[in-house]
Protein backbone atom coordinates (compact mmCIF):
# COMPACT_ATOMS: atom_id res chain seq x y z
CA UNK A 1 46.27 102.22 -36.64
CA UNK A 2 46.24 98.99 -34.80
CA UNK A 3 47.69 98.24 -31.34
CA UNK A 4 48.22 94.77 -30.11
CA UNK A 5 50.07 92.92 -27.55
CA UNK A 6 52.83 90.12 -27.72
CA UNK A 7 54.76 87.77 -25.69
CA UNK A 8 57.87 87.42 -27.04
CA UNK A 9 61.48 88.83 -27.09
CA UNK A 10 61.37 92.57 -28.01
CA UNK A 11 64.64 92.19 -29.85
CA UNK A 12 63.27 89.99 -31.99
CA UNK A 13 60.70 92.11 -33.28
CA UNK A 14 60.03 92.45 -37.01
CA UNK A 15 59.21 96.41 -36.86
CA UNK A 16 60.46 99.53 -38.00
CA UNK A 17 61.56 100.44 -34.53
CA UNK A 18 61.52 99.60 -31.15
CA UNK A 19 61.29 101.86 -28.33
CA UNK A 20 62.41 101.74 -25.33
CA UNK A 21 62.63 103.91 -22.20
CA UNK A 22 64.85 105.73 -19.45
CA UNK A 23 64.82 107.50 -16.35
CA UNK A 24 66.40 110.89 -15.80
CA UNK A 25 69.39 110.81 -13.86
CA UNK A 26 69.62 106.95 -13.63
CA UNK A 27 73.56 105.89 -13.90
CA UNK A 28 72.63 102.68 -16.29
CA UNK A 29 69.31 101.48 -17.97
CA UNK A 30 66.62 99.54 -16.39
CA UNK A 31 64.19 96.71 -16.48
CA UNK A 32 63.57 95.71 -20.17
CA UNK A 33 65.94 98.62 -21.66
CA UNK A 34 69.09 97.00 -19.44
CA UNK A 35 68.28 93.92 -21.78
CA UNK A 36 67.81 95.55 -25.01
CA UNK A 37 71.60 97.54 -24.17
CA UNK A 38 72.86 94.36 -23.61
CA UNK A 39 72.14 92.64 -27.02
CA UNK A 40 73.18 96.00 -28.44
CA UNK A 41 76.70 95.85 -26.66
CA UNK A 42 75.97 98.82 -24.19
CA UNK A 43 74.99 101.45 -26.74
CA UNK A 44 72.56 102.75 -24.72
CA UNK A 45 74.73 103.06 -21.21
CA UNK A 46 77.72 104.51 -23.37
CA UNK A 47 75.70 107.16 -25.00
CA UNK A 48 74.09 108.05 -20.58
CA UNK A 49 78.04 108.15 -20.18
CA UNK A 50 78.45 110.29 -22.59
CA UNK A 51 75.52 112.83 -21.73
CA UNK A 52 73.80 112.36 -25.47
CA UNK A 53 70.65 110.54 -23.35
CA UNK A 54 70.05 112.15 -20.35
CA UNK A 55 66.39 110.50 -19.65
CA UNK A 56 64.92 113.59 -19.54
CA UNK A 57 60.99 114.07 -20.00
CA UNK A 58 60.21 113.32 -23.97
CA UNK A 59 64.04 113.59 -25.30
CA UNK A 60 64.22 111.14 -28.12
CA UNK A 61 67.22 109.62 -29.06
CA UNK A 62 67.51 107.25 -32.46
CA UNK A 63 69.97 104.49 -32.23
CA UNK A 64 71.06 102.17 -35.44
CA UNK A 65 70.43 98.84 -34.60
CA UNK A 66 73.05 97.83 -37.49
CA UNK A 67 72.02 94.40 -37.39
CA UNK A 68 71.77 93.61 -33.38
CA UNK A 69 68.24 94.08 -33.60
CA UNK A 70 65.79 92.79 -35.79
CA UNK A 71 64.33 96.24 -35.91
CA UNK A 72 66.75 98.81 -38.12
CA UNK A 73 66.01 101.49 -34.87
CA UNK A 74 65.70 102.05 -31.89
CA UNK A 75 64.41 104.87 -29.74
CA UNK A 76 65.13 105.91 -26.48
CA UNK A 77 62.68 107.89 -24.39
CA UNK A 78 62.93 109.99 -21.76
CA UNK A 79 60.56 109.72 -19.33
CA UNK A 80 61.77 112.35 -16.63
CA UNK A 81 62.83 111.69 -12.62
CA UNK A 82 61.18 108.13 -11.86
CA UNK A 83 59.84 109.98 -8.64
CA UNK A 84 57.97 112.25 -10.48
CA UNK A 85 56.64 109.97 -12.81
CA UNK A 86 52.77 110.18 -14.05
CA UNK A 87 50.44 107.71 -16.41
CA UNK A 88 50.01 111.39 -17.76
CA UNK A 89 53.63 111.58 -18.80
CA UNK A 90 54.20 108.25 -20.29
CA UNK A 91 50.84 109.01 -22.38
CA UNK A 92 52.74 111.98 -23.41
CA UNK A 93 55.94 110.37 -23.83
CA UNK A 94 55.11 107.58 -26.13
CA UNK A 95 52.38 110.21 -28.32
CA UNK A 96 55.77 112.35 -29.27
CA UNK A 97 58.15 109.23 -29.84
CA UNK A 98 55.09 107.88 -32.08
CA UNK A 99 54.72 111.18 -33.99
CA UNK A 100 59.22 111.43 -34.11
CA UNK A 101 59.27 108.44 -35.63
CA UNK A 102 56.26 109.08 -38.43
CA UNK A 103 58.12 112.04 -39.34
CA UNK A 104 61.54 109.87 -40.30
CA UNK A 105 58.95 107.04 -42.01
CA UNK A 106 58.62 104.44 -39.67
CA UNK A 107 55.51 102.91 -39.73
CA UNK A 108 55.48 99.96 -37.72
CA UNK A 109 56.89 99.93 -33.90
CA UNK A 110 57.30 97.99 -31.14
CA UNK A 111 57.74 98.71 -27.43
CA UNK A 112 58.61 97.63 -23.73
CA UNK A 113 56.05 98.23 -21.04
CA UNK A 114 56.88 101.18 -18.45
CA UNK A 115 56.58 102.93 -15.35
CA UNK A 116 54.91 99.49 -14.06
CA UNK A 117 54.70 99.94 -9.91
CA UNK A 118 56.04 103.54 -10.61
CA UNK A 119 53.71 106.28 -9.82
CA UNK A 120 50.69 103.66 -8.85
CA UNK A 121 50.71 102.12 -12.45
CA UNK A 122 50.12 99.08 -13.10
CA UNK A 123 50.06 96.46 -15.83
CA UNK A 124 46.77 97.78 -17.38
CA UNK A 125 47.37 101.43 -16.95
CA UNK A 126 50.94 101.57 -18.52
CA UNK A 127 49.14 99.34 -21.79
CA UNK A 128 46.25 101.17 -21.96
CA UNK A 129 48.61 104.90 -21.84
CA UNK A 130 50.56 103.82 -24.87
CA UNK A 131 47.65 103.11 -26.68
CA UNK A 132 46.06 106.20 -25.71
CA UNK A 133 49.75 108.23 -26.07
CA UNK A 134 49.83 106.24 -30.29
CA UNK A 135 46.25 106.81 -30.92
CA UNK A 136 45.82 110.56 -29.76
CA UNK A 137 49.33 111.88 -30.70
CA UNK A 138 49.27 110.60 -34.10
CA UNK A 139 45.65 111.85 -34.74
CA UNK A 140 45.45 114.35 -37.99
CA UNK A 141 42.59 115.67 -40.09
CA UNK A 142 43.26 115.46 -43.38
CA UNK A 143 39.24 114.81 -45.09
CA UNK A 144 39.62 118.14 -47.23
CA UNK A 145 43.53 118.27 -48.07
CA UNK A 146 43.73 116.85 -51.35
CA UNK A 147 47.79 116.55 -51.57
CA UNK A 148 49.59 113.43 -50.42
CA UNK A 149 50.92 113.49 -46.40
CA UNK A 150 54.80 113.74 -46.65
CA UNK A 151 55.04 111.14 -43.86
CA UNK A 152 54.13 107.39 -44.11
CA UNK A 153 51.41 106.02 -42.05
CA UNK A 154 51.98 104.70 -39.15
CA UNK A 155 49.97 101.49 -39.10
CA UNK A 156 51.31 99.30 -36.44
CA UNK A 157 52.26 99.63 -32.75
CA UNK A 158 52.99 96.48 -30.49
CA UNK A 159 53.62 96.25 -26.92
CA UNK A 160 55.71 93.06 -26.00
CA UNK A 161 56.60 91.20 -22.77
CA UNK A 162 57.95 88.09 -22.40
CA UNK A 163 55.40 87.39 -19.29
CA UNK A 164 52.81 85.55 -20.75
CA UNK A 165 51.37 86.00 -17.27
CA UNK A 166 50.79 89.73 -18.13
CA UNK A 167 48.50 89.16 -21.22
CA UNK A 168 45.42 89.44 -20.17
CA UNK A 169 46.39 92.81 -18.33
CA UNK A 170 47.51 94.29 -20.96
CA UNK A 171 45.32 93.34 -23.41
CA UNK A 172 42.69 94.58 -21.70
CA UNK A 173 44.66 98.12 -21.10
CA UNK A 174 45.03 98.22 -24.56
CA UNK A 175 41.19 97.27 -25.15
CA UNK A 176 39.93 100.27 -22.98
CA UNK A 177 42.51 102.90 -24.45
CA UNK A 178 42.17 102.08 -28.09
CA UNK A 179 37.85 102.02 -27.15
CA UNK A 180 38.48 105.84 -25.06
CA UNK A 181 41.33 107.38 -27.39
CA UNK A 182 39.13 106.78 -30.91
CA UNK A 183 36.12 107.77 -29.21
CA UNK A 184 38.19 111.18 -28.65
CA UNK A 185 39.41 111.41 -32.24
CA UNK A 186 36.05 111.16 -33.41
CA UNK A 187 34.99 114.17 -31.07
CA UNK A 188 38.30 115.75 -32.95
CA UNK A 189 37.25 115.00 -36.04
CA UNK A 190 33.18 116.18 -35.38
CA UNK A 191 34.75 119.67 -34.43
CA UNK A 192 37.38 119.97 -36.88
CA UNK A 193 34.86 119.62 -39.61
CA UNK A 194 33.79 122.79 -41.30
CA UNK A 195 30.56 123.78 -40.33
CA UNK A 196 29.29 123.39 -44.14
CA UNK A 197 30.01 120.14 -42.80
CA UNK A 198 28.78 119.73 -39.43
CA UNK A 199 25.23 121.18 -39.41
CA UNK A 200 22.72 120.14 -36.95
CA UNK A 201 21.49 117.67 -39.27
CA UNK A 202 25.00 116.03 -40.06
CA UNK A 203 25.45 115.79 -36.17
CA UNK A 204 22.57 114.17 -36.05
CA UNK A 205 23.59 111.68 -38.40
CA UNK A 206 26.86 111.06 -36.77
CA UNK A 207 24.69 110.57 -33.57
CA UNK A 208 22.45 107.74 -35.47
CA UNK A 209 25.29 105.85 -36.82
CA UNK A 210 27.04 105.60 -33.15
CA UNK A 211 23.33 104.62 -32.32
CA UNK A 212 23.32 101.63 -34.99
CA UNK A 213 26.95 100.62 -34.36
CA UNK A 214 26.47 100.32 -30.38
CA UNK A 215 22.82 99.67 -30.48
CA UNK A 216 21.54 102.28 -28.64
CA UNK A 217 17.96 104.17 -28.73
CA UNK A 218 18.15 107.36 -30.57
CA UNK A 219 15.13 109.95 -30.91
CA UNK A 220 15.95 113.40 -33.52
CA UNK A 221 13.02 115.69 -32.41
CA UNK A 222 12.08 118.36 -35.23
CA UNK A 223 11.08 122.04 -34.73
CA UNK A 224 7.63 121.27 -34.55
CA UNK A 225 8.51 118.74 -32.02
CA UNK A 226 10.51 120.94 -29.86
CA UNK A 227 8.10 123.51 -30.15
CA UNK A 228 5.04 121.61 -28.56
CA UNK A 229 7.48 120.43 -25.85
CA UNK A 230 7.93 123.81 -24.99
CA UNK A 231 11.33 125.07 -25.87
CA UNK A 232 11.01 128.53 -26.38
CA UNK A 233 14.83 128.97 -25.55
CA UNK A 234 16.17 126.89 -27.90
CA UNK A 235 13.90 127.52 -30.96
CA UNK A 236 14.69 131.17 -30.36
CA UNK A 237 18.46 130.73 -31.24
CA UNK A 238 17.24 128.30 -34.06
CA UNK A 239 15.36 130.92 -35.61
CA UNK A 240 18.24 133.02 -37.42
CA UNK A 241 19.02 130.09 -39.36
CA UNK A 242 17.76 128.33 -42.44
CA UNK A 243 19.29 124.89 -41.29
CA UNK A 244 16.78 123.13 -39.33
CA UNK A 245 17.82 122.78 -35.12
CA UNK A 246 18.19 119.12 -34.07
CA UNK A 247 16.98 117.91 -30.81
CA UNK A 248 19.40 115.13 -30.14
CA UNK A 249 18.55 112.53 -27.52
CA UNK A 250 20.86 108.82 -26.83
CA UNK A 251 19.90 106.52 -24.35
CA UNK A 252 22.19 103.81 -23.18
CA UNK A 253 20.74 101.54 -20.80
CA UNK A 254 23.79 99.73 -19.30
CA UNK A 255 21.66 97.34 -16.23
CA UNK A 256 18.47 96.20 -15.91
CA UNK A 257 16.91 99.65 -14.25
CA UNK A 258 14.83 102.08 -15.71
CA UNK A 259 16.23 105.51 -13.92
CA UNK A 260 18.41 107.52 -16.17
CA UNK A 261 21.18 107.71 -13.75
CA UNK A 262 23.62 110.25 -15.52
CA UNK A 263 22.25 112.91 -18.22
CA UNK A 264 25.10 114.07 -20.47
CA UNK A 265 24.08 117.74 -21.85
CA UNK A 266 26.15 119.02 -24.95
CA UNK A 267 26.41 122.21 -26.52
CA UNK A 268 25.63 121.98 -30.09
CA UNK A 269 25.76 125.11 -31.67
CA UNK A 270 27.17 123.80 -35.15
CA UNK A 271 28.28 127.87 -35.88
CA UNK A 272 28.29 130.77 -33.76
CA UNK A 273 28.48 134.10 -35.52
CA UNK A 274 26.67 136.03 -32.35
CA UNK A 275 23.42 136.11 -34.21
CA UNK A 276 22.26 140.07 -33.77
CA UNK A 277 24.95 141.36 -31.35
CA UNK A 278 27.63 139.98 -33.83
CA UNK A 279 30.92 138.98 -33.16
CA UNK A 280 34.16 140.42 -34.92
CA UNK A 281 34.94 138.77 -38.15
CA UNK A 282 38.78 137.95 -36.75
CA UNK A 283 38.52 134.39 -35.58
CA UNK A 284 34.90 134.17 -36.31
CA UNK A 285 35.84 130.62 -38.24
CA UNK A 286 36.87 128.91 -34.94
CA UNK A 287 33.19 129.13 -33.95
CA UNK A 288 32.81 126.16 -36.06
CA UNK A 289 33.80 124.51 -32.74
CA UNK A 290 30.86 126.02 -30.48
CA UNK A 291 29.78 122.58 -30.84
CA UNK A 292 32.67 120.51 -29.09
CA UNK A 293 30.01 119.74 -26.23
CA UNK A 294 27.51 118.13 -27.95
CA UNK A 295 30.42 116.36 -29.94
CA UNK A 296 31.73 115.16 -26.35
CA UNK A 297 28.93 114.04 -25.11
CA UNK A 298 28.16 112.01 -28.33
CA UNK A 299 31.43 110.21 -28.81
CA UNK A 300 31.30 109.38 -24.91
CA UNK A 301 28.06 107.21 -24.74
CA UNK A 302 29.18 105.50 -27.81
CA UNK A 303 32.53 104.57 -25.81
CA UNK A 304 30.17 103.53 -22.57
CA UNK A 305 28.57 101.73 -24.56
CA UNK A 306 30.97 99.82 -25.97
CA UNK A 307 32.89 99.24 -22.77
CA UNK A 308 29.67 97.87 -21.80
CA UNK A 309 29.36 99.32 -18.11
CA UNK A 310 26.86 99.12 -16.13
CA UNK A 311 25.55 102.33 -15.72
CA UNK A 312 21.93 104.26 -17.76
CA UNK A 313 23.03 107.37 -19.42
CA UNK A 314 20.99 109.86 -21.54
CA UNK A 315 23.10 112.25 -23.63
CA UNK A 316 21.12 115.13 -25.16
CA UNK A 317 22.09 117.98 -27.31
CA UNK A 318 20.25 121.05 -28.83
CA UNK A 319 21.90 121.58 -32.03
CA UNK A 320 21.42 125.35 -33.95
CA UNK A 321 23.80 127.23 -35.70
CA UNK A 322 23.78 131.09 -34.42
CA UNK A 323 22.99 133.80 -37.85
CA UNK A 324 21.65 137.02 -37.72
CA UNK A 325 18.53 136.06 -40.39
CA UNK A 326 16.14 138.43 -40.77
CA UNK A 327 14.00 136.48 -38.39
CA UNK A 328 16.80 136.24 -36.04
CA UNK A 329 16.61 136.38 -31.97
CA UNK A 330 16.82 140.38 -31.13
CA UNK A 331 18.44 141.56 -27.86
CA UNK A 332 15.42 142.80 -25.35
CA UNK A 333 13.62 139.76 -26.56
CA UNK A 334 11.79 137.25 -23.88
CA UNK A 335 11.77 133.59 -24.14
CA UNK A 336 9.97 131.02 -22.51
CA UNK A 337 11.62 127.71 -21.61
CA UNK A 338 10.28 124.33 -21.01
CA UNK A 339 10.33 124.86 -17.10
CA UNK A 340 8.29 127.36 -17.83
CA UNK A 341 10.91 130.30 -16.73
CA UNK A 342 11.30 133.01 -18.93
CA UNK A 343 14.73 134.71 -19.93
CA UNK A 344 15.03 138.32 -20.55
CA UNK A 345 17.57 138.67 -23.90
CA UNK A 346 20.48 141.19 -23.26
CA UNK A 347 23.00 139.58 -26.40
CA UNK A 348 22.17 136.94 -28.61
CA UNK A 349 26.03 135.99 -28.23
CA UNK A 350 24.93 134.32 -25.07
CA UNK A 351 23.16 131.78 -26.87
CA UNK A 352 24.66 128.79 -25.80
CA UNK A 353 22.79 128.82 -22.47
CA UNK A 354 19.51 129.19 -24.46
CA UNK A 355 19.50 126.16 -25.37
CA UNK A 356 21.27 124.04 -22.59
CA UNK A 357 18.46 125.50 -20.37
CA UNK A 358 15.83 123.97 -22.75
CA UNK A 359 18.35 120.72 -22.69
CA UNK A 360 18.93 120.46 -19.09
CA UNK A 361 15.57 121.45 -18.45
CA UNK A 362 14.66 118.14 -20.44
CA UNK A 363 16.89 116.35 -18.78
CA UNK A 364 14.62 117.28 -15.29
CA UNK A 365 11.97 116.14 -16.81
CA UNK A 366 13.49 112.88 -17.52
CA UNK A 367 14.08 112.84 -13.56
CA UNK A 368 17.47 111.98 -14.76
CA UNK A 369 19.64 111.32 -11.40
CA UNK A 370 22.75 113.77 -11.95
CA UNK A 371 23.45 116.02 -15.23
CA UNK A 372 26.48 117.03 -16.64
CA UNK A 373 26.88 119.46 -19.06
CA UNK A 374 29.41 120.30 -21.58
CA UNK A 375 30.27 123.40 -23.38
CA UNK A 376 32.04 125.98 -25.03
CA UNK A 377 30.18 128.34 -23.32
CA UNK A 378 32.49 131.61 -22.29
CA UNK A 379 35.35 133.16 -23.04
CA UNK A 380 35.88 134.62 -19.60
CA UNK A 381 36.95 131.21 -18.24
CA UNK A 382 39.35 131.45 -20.71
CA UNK A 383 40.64 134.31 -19.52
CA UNK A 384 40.42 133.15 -15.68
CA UNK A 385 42.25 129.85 -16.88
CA UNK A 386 43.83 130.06 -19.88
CA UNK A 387 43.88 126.95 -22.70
CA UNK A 388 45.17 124.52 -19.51
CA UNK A 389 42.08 123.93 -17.18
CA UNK A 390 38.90 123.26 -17.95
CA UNK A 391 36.53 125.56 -15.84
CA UNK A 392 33.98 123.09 -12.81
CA UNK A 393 30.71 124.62 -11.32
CA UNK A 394 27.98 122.37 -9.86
CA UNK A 395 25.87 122.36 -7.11
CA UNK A 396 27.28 118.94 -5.36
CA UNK A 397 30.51 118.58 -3.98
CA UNK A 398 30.67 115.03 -4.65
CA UNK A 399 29.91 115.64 -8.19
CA UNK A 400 32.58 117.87 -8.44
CA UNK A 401 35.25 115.98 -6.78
CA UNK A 402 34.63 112.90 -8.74
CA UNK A 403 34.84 114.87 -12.43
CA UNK A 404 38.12 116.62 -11.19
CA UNK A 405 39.67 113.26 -9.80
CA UNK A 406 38.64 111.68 -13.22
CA UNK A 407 39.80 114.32 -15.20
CA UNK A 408 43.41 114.21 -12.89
CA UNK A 409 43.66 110.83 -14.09
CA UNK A 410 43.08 111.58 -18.03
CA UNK A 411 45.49 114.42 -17.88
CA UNK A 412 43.09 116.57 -18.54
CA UNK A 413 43.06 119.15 -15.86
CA UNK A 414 39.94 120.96 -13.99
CA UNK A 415 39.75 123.53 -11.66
CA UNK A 416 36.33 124.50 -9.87
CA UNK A 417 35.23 127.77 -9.44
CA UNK A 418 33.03 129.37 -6.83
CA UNK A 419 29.07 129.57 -7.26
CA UNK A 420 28.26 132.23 -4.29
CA UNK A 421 24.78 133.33 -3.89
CA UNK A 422 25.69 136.37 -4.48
CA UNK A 423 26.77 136.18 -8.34
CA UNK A 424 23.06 135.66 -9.00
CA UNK A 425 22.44 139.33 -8.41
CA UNK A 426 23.75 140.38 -11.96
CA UNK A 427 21.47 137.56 -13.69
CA UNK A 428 18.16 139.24 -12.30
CA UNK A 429 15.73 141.10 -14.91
CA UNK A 430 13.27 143.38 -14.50
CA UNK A 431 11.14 142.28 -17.41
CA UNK A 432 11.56 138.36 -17.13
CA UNK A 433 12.63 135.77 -14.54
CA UNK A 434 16.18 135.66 -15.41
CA UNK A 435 18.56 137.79 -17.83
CA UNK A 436 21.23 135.60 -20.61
CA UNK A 437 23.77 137.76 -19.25
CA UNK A 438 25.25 139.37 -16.25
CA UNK A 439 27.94 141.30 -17.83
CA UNK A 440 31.30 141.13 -18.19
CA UNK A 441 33.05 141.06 -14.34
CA UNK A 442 32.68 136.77 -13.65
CA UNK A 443 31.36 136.11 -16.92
CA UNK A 444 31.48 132.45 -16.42
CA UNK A 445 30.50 132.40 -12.87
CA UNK A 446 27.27 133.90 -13.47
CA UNK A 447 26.93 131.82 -16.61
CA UNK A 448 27.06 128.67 -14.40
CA UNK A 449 24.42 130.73 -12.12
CA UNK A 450 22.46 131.17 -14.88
CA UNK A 451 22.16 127.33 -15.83
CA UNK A 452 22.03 126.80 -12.04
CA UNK A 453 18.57 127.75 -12.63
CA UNK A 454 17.53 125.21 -14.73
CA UNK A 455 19.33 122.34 -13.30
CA UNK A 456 17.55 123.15 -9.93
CA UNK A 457 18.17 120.65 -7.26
CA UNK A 458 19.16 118.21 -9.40
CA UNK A 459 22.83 117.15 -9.00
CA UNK A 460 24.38 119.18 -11.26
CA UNK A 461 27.69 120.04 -12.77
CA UNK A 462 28.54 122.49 -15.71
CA UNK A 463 32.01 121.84 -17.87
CA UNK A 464 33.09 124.95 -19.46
CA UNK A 465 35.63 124.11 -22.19
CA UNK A 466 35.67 127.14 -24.34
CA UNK A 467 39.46 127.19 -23.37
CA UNK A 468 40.65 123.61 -23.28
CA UNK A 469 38.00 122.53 -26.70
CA UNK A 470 40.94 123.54 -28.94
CA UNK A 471 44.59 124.21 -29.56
CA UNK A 472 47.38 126.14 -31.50
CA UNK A 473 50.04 124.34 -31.10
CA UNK A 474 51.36 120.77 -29.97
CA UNK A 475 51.76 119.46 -26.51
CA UNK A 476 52.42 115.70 -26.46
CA UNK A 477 49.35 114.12 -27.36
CA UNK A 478 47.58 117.44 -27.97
CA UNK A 479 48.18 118.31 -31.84
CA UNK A 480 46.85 121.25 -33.32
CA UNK A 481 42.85 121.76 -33.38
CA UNK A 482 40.08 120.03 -31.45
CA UNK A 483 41.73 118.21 -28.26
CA UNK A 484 38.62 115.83 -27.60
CA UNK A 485 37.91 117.55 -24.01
CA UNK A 486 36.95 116.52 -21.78
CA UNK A 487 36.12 112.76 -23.17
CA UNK A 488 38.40 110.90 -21.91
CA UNK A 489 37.70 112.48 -18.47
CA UNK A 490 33.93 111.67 -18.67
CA UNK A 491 34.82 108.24 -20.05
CA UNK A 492 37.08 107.67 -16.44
CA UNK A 493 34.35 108.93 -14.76
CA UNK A 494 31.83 106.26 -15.59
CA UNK A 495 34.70 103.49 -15.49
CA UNK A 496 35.31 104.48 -11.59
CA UNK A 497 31.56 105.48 -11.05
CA UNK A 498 30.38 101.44 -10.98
């Protein structure tokens, strides 16, 4: 899909619709929709008369242009109470107009800026939410469906103003969302893939073609490699399965400095069946996603990258898959990582810590200024939070409040949760240095505790996703499947970081 930007008279646009947008409990239109109801003799204020648009949040409302137009439709959007107004909503808003109108076979659209100086956006935000709203809501994954969609394709989307003053602004918003919102699709896509599909190997190659397309340095270390590094953590998840693990390291060097300032840490466990202590077959096919971390962190230094800031990021994953082979990781086994701490095994379904302590434990040795890690890592934070919030731990405030502020401004939501000293207590062993499980009451809380112990003093802060990675059903520019979390939030976090 492309998305451009025009000066020129919206009514005059050779599309398949144009959209336009209204407030909730507004008497009349406003702004650019007061002139589109004009050329269209007051449709649009007869139908707010008439209570068939009330403005309200995402209501879509089709118009016949009959001739008045150059488009053959036109669509009114809701966009809520102009009070409560967010760049969140108007993302939303124009992803479920986009995805209305591919259902009826439109596939070409133009439409009217909005919510400029409403809700603190501005020129550049409102362009580069539509593009983000088009490109994410109209995201499918189709590789392996062999029948023809039903819908067209939706191909075109342009924003017009007739401020030629305003072009560079919105070009440029439309530059950084199209640049953040395909580098999320491509984490979608990277998860939605089968895992016959997405081995450690094939996300490995999808990490060396973002390497050649945004020139950046890319090193694959192989078992043997790993092993003399001393990652006793990681190999021993790696060693159920017959696909060989993947030791993933991208290095984007945005200014002239050699410090790594940021270390992006992905979980990459391509499948997850629990190894040993196996997990129920029910759902066991959504563990294809146990890798949306190490997609996340992928896709994101590909869109630094190309946004060209000036920042140095590493972004490392350990990618496995998780079998029960018969020379498979056995609960009551002891590891040795490359810190040199050993781990006590109590359930080889708490693998995905293995290996980010081998990763993060890497990234320490890189004397990488501040890590973040991604992953699917528990299913108890999606129990404490449900599919909405993505669950923060770290050991710097600042840290924290800066991923939660850019995650606020992405939509996608994060709530931190506490790291007491006392929480440690159920991660002590009596046979090793640390256990891979505390148990069941605050599984993720000790989780984080337990990675707390490999990040060290290092400013640090964990991302679980296992709740927020996916979703069953759609929510404006969530459709069903991988969401992409928390890319775009990472991505915002870099853009205010310099």
């Amino acid at each position: 899909m492309e998305i451009t930007v025009s000066i020129d008279d919206i009514t005059r646009a050779q599309v398949g619709a144009i959209i336009v947008y209204v407030f909730e409990g507004e008497a009349r239109p406003e702004y650019e929709t007061a002139r589109v109801d004009g050329v269209m003799g007051g449709a649009i204020s007869n139908l707010m008369d008439t209570g068939d648009i009330k403005g309200k949040l995402n209501q879509t409302v089709i118009i016949h242009t009959f001739g008045k137009l150059s488009a053959p439709k036109l669509a009114v959007v809701g966009l809520g109470k102009k009070i409560d107004l967010t760049i969140d909503k108007l993302r939303a808003a124009v992803a479920g107009v986009c995805r209305y109108l591919q259902k009826n076979n439109v596939s070409s659209a133009a439409t009217v800026t909005a919510g400029v100086d409403i809700g603190k956006i501005d020129w550049t935000g409102s362009a580069q939410a539509i593009a983000e709203g088009a490109l994410l809501g109209l995201y499918t994954f189709r590789k392996h469906i062999t029948a023809e969609s039903e819908n067209a394709e939706f191909s075109q989307l342009t924003i017009v103003d007739n401020d030629a003053g305003k072009l560079t602004q919105l070009q440029e918003g439309v530059r950084i969302g199209t640049i953040i919102a395909k580098a999320t699709n491509l984490a979608r896509d990277m998860v939605n893939e089968p895992s016959n599909f997405m081995t450690p190997s094939d996300l490995a190659a999808v990490a060396s073609d973002i390497a050649r397309t945004y020139n950046l340095d890319i090193t694959v270390l192989e078992r043997d490699q790993v092993r003399e590094l001393g990652m006793g953590a990681f190999l021993g998840v790696a060693q159920g399965s017959q696909q060989p693990p993947k030791f993933i390291i991208l290095r984007y060097k945005g200014k002239q400095t050699d410090g790594i300032d940021v270390a992006l840490v992905g979980k990459g466990i391509t499948f997850d069946s629990g190894g040993i202590s196996i997990k129920p077959s029910e759902g066991m096919g959504d563990m294809k996603g146990d890798m949306a971390g190490g997609a996340s962190v992928i896709t994101v230094i590909g869109a630094i990258a190309e946004l060209k800031i000036r920042i140095n990021v590493m972004a490392i994953v350990a990618a496995t898959e998780n079998l029960p082979g018969g020379t498979a990781l056995k609960p009551g086994d002891v590891l040795k990582t490359i810190s040199g701490k050993t781990i006590e095994i109590i359930t080889t379904d708490a693998e995905g810590r293995l290996t980010l302590a081998d990763a993060i434990g890497y990234a320490r040795k890189q004397r990488a200024h501040a890590i973040i890690d991604v992953a699917t890592l528990t299913g108890a934070i999606q129990v404490a939070l449900g599919n909405i919030c993505t669950g923060v731990f770290g050991n710097n405030q600042d840290l924290i409040d800066q991923i939660i502020s850019a995650g606020k401004q992405a939509g996608e939501y994060a709530w931190q949760m506490p790291m007491f000293e006392e929480y440690k207590e159920q991660n002590k062993s009596d046979v090793a240095d640390v256990k891979n499980s505390g148990g069941r009451p605050g599984g993720s809380i000790t989780a984080a505790q337990f990675l707390a112990e490999f990040a060290g003093d290092t400013p640090w802060v964990h991302l679980d996703i296992a709740g927020t990675a996916d979703t069953d059903k759609e929510r404006g520019y969530l459709v069903k499947g991988a969401t992409g979390v928390p890319v775009r939030t990472l991505v915002n976090f870099f853009l205010a970081s310099t």
